[in-house]
N, C-alpha and C. Protein backbone atom coordinates (compact mmCIF):
# COMPACT_ATOMS: atom_id res chain seq x y z
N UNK A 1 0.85 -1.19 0.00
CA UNK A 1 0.00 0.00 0.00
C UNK A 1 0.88 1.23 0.00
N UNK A 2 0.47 1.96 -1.13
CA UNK A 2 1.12 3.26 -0.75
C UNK A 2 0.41 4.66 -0.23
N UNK A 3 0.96 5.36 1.15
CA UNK A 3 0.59 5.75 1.83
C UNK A 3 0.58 6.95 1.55
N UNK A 4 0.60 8.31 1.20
CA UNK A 4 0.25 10.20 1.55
C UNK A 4 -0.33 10.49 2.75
N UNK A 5 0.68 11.62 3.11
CA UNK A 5 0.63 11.89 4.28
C UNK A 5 -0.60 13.22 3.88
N UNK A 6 -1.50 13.82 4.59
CA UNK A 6 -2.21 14.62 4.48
C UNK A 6 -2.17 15.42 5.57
N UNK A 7 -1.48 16.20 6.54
CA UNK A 7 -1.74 16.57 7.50
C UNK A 7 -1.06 15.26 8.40
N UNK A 8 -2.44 15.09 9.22
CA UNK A 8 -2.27 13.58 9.97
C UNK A 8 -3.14 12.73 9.43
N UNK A 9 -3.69 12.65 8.40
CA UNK A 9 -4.09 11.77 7.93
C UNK A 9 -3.98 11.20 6.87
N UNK A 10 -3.60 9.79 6.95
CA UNK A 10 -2.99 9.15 6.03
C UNK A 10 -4.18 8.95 4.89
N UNK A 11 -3.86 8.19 3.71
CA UNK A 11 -4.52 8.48 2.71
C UNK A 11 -4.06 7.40 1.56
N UNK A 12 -4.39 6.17 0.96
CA UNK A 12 -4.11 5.58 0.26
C UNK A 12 -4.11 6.15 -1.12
N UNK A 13 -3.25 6.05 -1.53
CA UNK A 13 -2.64 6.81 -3.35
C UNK A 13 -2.35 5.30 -4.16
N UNK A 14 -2.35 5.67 -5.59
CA UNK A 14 -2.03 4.93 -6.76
C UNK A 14 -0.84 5.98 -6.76
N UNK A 15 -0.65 6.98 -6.68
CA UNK A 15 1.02 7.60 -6.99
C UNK A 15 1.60 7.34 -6.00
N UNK A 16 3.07 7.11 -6.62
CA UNK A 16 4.23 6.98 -6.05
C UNK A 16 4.29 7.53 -4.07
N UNK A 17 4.83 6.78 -3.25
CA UNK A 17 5.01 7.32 -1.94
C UNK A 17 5.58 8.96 -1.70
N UNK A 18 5.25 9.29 -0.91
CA UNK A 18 5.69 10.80 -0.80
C UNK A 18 5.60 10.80 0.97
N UNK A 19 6.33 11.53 1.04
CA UNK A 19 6.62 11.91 2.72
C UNK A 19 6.73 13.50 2.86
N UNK A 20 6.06 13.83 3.55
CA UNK A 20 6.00 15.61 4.29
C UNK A 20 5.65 16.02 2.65
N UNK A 21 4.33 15.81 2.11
CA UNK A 21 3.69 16.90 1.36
C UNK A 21 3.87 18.75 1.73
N UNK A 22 3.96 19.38 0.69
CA UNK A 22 3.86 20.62 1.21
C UNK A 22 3.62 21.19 -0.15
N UNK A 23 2.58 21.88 0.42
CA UNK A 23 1.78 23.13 -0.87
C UNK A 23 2.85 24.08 -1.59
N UNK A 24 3.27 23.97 -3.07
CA UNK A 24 4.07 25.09 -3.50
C UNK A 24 3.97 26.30 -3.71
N UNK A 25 4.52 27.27 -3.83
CA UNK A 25 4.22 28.88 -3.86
C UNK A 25 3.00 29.05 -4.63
N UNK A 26 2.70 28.15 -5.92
CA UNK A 26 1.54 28.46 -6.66
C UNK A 26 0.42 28.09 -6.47
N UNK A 27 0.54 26.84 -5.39
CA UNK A 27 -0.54 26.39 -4.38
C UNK A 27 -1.28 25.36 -5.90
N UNK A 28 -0.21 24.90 -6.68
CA UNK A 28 -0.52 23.89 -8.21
C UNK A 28 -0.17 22.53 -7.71
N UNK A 29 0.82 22.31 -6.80
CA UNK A 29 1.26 20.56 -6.71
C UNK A 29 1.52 21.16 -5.77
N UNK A 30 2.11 19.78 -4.83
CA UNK A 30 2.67 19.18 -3.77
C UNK A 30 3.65 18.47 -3.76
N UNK A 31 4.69 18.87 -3.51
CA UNK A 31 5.87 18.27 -3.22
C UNK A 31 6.41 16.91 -2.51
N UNK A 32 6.93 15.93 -3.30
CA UNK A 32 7.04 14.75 -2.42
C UNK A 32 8.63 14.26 -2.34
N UNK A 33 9.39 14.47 -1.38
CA UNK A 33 11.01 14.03 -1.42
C UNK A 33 10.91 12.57 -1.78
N UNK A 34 11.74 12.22 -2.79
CA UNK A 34 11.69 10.87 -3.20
C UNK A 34 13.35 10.49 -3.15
N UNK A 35 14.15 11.31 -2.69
CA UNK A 35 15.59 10.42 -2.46
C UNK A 35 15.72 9.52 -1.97
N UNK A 36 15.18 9.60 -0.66
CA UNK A 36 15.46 8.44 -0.16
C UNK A 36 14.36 6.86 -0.09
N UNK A 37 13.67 7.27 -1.22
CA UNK A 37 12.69 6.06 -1.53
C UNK A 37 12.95 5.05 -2.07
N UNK A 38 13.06 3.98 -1.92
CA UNK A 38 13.95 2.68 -2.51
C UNK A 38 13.12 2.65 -3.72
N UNK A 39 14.41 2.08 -4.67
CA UNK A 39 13.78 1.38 -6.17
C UNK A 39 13.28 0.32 -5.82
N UNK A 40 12.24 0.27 -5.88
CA UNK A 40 11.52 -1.13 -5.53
C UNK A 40 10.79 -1.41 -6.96
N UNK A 41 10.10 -2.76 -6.87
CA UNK A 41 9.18 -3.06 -8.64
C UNK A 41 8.23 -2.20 -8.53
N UNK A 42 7.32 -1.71 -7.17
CA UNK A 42 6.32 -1.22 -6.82
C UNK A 42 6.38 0.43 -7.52
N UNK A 43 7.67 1.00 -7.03
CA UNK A 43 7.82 2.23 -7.63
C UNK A 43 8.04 2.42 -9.09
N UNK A 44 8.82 1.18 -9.52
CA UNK A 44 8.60 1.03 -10.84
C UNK A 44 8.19 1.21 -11.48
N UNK A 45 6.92 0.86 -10.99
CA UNK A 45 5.63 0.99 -11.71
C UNK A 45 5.07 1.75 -11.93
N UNK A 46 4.69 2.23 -10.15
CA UNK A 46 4.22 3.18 -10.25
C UNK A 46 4.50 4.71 -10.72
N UNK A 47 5.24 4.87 -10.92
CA UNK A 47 5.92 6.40 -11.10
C UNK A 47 5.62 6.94 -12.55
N UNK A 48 5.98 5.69 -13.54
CA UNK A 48 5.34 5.92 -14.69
C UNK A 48 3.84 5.86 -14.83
N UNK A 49 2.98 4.61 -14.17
CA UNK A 49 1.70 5.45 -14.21
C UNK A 49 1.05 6.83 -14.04
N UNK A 50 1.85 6.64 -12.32
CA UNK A 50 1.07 8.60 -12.01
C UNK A 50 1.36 9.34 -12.99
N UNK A 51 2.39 9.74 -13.61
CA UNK A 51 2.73 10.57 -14.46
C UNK A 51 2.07 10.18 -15.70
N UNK A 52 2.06 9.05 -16.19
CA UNK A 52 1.01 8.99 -17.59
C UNK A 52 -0.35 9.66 -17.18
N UNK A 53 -0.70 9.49 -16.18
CA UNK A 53 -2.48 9.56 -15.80
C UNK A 53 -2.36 10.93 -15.47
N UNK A 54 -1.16 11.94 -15.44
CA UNK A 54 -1.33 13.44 -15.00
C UNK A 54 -1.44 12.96 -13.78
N UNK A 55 -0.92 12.42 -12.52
CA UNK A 55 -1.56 12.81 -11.23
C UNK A 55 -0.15 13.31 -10.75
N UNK A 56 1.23 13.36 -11.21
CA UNK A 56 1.92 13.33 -10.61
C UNK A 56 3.18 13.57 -12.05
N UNK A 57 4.21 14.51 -11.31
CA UNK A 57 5.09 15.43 -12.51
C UNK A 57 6.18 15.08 -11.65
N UNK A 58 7.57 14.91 -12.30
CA UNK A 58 8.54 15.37 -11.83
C UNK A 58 9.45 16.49 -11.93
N UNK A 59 9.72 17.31 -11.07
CA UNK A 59 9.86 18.63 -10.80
C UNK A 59 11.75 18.68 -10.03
N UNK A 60 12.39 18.29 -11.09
CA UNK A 60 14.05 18.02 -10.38
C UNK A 60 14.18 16.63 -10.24
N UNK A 61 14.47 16.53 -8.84
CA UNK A 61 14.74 14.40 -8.55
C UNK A 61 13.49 14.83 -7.01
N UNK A 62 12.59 15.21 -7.55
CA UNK A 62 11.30 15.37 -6.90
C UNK A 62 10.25 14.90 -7.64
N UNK A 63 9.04 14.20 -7.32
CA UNK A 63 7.91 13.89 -7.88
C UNK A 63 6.84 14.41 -7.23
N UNK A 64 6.56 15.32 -7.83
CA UNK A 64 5.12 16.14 -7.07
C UNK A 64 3.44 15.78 -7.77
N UNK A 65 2.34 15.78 -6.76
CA UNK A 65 1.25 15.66 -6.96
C UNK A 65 0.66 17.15 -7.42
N UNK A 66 0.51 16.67 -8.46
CA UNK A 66 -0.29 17.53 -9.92
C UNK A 66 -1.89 17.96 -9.09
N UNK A 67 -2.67 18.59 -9.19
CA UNK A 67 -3.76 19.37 -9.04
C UNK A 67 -4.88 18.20 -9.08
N UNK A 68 -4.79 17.48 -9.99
CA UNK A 68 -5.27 16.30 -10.56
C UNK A 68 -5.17 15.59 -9.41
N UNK A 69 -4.10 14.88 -9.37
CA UNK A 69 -3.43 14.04 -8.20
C UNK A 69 -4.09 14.71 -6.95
N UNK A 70 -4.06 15.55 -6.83
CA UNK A 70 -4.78 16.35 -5.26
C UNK A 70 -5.92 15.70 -5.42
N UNK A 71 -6.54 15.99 -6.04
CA UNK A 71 -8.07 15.98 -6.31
C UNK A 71 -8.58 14.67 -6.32
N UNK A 72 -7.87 13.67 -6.94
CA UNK A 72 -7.93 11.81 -6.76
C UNK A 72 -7.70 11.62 -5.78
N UNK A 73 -6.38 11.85 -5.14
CA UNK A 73 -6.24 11.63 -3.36
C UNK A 73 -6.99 11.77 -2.54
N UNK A 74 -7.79 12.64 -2.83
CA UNK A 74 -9.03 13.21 -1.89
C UNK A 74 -10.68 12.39 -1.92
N UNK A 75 -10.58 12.01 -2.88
CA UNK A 75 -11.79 11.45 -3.40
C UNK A 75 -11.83 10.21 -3.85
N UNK A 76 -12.11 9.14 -2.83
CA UNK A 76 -11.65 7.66 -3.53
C UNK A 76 -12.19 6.90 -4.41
N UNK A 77 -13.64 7.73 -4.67
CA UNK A 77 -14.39 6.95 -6.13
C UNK A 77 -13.37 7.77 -7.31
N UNK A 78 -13.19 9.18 -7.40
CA UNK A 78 -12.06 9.45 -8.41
C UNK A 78 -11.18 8.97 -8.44
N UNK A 79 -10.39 8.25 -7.76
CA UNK A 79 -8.89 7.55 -7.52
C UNK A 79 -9.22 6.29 -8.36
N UNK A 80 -10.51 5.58 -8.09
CA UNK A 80 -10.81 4.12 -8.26
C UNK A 80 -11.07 4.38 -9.47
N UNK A 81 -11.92 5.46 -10.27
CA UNK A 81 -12.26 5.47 -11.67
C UNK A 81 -10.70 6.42 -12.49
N UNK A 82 -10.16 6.52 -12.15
CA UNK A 82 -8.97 7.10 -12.69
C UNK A 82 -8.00 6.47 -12.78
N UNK A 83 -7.78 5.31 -12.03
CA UNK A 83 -6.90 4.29 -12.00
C UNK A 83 -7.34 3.50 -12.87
N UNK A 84 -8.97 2.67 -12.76
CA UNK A 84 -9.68 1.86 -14.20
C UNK A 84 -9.27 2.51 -15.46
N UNK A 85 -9.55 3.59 -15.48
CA UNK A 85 -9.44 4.13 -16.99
C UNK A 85 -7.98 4.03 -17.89
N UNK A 86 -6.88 4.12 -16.89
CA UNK A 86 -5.60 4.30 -17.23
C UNK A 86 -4.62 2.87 -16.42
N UNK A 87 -5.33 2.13 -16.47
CA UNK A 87 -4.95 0.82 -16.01
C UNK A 87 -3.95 0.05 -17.12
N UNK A 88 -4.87 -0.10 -18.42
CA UNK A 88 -3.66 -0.61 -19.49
C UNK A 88 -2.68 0.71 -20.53
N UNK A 89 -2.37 0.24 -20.66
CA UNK A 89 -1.10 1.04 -21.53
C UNK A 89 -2.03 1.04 -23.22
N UNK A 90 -1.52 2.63 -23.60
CA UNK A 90 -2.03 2.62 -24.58
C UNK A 90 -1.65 1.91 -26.12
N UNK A 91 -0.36 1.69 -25.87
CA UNK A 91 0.17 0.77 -27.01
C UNK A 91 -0.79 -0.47 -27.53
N UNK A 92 -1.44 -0.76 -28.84
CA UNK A 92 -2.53 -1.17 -29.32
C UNK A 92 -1.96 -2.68 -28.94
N UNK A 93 -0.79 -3.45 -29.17
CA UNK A 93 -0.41 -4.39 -28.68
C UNK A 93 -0.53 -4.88 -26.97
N UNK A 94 -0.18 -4.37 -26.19
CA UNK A 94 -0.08 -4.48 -25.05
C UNK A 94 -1.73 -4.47 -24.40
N UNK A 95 -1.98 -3.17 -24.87
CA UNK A 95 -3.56 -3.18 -24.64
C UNK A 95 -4.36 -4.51 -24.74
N UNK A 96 -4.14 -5.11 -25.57
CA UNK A 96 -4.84 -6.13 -25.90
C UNK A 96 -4.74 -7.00 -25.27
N UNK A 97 -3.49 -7.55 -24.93
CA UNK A 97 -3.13 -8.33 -24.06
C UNK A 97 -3.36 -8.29 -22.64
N UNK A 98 -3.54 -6.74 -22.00
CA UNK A 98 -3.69 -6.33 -21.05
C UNK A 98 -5.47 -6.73 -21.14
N UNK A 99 -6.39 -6.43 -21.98
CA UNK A 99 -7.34 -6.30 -21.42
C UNK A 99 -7.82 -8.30 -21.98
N UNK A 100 -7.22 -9.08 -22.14
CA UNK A 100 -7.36 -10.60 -21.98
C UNK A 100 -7.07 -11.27 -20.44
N UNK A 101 -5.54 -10.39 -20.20
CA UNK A 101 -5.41 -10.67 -19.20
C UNK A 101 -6.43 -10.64 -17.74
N UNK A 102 -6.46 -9.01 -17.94
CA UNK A 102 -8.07 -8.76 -16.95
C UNK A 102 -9.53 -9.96 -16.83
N UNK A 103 -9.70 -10.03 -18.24
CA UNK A 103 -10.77 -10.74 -18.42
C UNK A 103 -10.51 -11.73 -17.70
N UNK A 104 -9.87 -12.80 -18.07
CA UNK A 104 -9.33 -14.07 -17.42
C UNK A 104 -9.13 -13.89 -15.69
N UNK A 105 -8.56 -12.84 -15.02
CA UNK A 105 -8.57 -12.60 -13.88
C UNK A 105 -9.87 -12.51 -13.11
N UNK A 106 -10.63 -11.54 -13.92
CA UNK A 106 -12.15 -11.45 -13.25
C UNK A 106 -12.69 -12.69 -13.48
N UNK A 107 -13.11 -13.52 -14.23
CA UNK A 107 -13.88 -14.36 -14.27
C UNK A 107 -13.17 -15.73 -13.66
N UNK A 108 -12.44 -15.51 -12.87
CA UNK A 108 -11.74 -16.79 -12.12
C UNK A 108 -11.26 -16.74 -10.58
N UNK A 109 -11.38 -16.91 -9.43
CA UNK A 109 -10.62 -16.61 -8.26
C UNK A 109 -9.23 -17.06 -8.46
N UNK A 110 -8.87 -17.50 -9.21
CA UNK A 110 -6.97 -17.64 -8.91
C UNK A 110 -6.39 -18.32 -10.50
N UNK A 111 -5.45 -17.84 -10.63
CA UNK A 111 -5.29 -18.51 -12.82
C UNK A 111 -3.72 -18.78 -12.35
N UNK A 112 -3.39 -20.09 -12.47
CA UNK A 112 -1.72 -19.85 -12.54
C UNK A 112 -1.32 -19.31 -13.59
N UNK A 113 0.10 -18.64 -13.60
CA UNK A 113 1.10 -18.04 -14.27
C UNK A 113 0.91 -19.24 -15.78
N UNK A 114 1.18 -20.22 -15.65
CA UNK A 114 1.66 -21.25 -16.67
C UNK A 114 0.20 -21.27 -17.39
N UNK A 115 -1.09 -21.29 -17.35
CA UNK A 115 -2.83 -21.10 -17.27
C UNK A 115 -3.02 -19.47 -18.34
N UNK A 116 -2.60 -18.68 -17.58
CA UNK A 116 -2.84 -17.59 -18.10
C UNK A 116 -1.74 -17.26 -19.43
N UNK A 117 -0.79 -17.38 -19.33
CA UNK A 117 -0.09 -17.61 -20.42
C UNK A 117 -0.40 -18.11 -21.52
N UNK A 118 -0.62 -19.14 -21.35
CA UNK A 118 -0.70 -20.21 -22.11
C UNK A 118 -2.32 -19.92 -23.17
N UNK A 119 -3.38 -19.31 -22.22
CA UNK A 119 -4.83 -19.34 -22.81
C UNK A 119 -5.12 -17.56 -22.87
N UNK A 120 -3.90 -16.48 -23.18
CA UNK A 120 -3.67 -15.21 -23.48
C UNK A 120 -2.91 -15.47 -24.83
N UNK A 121 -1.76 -16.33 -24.94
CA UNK A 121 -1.29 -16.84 -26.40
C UNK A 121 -2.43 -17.33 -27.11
N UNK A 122 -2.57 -18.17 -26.64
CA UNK A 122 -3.70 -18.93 -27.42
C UNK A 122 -4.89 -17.96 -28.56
N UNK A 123 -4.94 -16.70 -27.58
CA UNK A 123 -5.83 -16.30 -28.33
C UNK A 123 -5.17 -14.93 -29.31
N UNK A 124 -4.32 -14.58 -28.49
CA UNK A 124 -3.98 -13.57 -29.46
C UNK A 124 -3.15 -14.29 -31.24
N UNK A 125 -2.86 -15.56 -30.78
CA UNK A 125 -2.80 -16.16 -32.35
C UNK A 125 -3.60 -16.19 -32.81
N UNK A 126 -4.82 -16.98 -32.17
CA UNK A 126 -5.40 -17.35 -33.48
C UNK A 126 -6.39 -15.86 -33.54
N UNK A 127 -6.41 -14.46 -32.73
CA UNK A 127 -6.73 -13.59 -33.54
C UNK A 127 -6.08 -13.24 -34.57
N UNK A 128 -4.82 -13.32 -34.71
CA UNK A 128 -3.73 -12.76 -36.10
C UNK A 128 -3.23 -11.59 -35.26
N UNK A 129 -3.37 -11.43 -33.96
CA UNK A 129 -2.34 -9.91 -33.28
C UNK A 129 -1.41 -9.80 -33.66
N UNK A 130 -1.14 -8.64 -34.36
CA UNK A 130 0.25 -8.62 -34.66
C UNK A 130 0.75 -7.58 -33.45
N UNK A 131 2.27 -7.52 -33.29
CA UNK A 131 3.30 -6.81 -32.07
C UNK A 131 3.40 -5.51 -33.08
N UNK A 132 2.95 -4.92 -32.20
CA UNK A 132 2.77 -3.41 -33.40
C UNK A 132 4.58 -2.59 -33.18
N UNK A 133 5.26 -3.45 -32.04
CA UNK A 133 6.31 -2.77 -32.86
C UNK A 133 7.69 -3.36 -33.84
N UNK A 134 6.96 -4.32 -34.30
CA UNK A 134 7.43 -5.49 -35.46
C UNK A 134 6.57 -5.25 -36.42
N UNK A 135 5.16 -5.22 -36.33
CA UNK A 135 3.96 -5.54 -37.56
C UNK A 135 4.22 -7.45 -37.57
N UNK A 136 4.98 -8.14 -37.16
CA UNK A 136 4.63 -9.56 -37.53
C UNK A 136 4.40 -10.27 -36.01
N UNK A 137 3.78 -10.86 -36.30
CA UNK A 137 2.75 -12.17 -35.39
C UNK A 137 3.87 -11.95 -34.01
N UNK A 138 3.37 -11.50 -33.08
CA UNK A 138 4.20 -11.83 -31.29
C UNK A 138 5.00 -13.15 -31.07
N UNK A 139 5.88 -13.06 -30.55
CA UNK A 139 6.80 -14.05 -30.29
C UNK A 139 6.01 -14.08 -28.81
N UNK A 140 6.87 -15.28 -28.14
CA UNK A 140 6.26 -15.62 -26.80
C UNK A 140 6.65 -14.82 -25.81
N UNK A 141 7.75 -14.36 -25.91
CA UNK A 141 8.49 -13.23 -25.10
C UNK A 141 7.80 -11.90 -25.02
N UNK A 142 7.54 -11.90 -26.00
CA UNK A 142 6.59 -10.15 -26.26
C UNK A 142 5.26 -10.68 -25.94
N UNK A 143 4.78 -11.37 -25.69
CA UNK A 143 3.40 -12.02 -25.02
C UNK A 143 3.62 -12.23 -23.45
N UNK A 144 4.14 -12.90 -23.10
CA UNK A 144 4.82 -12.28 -22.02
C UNK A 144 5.11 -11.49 -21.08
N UNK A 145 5.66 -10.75 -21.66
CA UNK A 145 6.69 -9.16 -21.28
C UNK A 145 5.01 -8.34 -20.99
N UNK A 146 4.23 -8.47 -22.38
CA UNK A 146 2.86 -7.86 -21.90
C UNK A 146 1.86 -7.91 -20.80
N UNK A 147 1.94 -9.49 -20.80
CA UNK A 147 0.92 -9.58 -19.44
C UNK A 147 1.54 -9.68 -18.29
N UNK A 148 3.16 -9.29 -18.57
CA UNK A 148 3.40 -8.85 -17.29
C UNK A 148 3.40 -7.17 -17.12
N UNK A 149 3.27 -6.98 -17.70
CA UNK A 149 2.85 -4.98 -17.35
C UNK A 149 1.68 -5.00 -16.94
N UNK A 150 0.64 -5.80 -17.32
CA UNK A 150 -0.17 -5.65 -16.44
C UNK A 150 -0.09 -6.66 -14.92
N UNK A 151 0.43 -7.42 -14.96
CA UNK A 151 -0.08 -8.22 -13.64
C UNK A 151 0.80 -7.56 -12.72
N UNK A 152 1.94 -6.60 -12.95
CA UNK A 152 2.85 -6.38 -12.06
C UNK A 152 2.44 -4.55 -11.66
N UNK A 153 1.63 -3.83 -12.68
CA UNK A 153 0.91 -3.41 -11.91
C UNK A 153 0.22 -3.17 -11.16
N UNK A 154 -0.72 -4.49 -11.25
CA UNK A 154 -2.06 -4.48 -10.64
C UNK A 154 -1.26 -4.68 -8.70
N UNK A 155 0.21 -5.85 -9.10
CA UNK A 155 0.96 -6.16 -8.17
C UNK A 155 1.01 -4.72 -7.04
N UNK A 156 1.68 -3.73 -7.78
CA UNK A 156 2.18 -2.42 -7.20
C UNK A 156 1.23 -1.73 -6.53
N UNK A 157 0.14 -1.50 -7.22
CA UNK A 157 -1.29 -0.70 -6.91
C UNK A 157 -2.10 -1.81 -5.65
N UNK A 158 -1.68 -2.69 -5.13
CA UNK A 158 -2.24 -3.65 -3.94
C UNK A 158 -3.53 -4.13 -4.68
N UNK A 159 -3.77 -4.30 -5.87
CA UNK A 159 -5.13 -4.81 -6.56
C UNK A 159 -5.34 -6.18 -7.32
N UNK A 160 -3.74 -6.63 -6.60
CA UNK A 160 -3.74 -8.30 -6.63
C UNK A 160 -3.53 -9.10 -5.58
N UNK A 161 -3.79 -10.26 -5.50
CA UNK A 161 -3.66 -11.25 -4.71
C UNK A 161 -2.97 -12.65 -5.19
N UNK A 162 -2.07 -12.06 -5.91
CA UNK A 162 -0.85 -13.38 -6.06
C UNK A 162 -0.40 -14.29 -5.40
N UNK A 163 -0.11 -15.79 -5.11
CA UNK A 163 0.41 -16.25 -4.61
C UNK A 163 1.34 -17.39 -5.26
N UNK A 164 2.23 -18.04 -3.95
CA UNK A 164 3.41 -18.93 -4.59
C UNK A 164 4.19 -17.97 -4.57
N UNK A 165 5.75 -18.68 -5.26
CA UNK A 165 6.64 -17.67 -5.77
C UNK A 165 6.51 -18.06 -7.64
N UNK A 166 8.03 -17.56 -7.56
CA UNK A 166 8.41 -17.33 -8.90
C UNK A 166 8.04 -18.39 -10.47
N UNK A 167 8.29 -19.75 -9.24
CA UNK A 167 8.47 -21.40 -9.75
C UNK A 167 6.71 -21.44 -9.60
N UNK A 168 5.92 -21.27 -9.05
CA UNK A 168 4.55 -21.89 -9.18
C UNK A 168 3.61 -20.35 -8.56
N UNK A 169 3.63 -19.67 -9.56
CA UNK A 169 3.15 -18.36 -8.99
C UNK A 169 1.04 -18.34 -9.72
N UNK A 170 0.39 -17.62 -9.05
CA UNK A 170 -0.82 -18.09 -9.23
C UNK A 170 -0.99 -16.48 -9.21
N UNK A 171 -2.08 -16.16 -9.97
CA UNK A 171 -2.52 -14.81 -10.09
C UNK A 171 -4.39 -14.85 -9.45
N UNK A 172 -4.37 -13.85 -8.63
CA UNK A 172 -5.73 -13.49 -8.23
C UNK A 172 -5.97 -11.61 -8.11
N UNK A 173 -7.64 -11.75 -8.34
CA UNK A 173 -7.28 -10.27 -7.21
C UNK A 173 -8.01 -9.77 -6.09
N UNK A 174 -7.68 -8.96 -5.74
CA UNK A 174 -8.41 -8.49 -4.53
C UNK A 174 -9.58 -8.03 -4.50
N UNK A 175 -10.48 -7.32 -3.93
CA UNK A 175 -11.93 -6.89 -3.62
C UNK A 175 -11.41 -5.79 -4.45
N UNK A 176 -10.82 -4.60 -3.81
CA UNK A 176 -10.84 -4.03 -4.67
C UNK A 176 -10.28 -4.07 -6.10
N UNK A 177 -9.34 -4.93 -6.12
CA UNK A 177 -8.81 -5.32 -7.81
C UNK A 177 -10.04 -5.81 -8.85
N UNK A 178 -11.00 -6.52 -8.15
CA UNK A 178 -11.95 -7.02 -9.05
C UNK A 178 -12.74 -5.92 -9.62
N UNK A 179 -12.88 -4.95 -8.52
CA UNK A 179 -13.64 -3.82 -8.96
C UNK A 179 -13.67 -3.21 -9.85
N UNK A 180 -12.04 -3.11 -9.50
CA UNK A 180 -11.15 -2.09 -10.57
C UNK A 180 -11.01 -2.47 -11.94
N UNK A 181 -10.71 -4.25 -11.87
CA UNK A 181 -10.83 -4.44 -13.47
C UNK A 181 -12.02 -4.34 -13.81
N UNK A 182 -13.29 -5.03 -13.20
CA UNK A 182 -14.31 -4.85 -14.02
C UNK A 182 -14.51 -3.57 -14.70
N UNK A 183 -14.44 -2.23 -14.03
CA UNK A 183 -14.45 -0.60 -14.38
C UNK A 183 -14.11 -0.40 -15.97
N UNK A 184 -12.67 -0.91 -15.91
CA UNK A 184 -11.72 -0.90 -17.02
C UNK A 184 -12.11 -1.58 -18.01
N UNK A 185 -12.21 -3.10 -17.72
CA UNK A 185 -13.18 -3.64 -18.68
C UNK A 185 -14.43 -2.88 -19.71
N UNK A 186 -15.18 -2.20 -18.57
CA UNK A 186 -16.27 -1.94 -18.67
C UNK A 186 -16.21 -0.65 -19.62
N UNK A 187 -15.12 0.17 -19.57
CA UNK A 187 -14.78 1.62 -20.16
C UNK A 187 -14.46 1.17 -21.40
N UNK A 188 -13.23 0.27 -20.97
CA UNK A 188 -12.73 -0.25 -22.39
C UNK A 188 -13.69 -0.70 -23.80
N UNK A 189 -14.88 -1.49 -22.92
CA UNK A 189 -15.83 -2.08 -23.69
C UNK A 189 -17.03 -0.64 -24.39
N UNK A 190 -17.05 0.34 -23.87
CA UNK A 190 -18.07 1.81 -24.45
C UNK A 190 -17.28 2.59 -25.23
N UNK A 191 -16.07 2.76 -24.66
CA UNK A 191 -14.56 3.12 -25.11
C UNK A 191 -14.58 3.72 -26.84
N UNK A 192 -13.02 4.31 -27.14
CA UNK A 192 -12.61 4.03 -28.42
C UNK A 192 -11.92 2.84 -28.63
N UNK A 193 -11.95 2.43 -29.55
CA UNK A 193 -11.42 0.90 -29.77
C UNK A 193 -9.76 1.27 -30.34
N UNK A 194 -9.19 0.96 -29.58
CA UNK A 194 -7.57 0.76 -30.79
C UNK A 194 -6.79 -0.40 -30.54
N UNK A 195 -7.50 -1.53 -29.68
CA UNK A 195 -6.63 -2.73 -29.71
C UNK A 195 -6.78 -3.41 -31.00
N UNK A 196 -6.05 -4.02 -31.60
CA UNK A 196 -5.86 -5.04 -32.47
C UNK A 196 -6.95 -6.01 -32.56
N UNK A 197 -7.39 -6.41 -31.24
CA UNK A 197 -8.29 -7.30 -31.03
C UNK A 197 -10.18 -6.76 -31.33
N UNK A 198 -9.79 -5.56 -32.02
CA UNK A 198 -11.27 -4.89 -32.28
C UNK A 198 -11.70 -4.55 -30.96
């Protein structure tokens, strides 16, 4: 879980950890010291989301909460629908993969690693997906590499429930993870279309 400090009250965020917030002269963001924040996978992750989704800019070797970011922090149905919306990556490849992956997650309490793989290939062949940054048919690696951007987000954002390790790892998600994909799903599905997969 990542925590924002608000005063004294703490506050669960999708952006990156921050310690001693403080309002800037323009009273536009909030300042978060990130030196001494470990590289972890979690930040990994996250850092490029906040900043794709606008909630969060970096301002030096500082990452500050954007106006936006204020405003999600504050409001946890905005946090929850702002996180759905910007959950997969917009790359038409990945997307696709990302939103198979979801599917398969929601409609199952737990999918092993070797399960989900295996029936996410499956389909993006025999749709004809091509790796849009080749144009020819995905190798297994780039199938892969995809549904792990998403599962290792969902990892970061506390909206999975993984278990095992590395050797027999099982994917689930949480109460709120289910939520969250369904949302995404659900946007994705009213949405503009640019996955591969129509």
């Amino acid at each position: 879980m990542i925590v924002v400090t608000h005063g004294r009250r703490p506050a669960t965020s999708t952006a990156p950890s921050c310690r001693e917030p403080r309002a800037d002269s323009d009273g536009g963001t909030r300042s978060c010291k990130t030196s001494r924040e470990p590289r972890t996978s979690s930040t990994t992750c996250t850092r490029p989301f906040s900043q794709r989704l606008k909630l969060a800019r970096r301002s030096g070797r500082a990452l500050t909460l954007t106006t936006k970011g204020r405003a999600a922090l504050d409001d946890p149905a905005t946090l929850r629908r702002t996180t759905a919306r910007g959950l997969l990556p917009a790359e038409p490849f990945r997307l696709a993969v990302g939103e198979l992956t979801l599917a398969l997650l929601v409609g199952r309490t737990g999918v092993p690693a070797a399960t989900l793989q295996s029936v996410v290939t499956d389909v993006v062949l025999e749709e004809r997906t091509r790796d849009t940054s080749s144009g020819a048919p995905p190798e297994a690696q780039a199938i892969d590499s995809a549904i792990h951007d998403t599962t290792n987000l969902l990892r970061a954002l506390n909206l999975s429930a993984a278990s095992g390790d590395w050797s027999d790892r099982s994917y689930a998600l949480s109460e709120l993870g289910h939520a969250t994909a369904v949302e995404t799903l659900h946007y994705r599905s009213i949405g503009p279309r640019s996955s591969p997969l129509g």
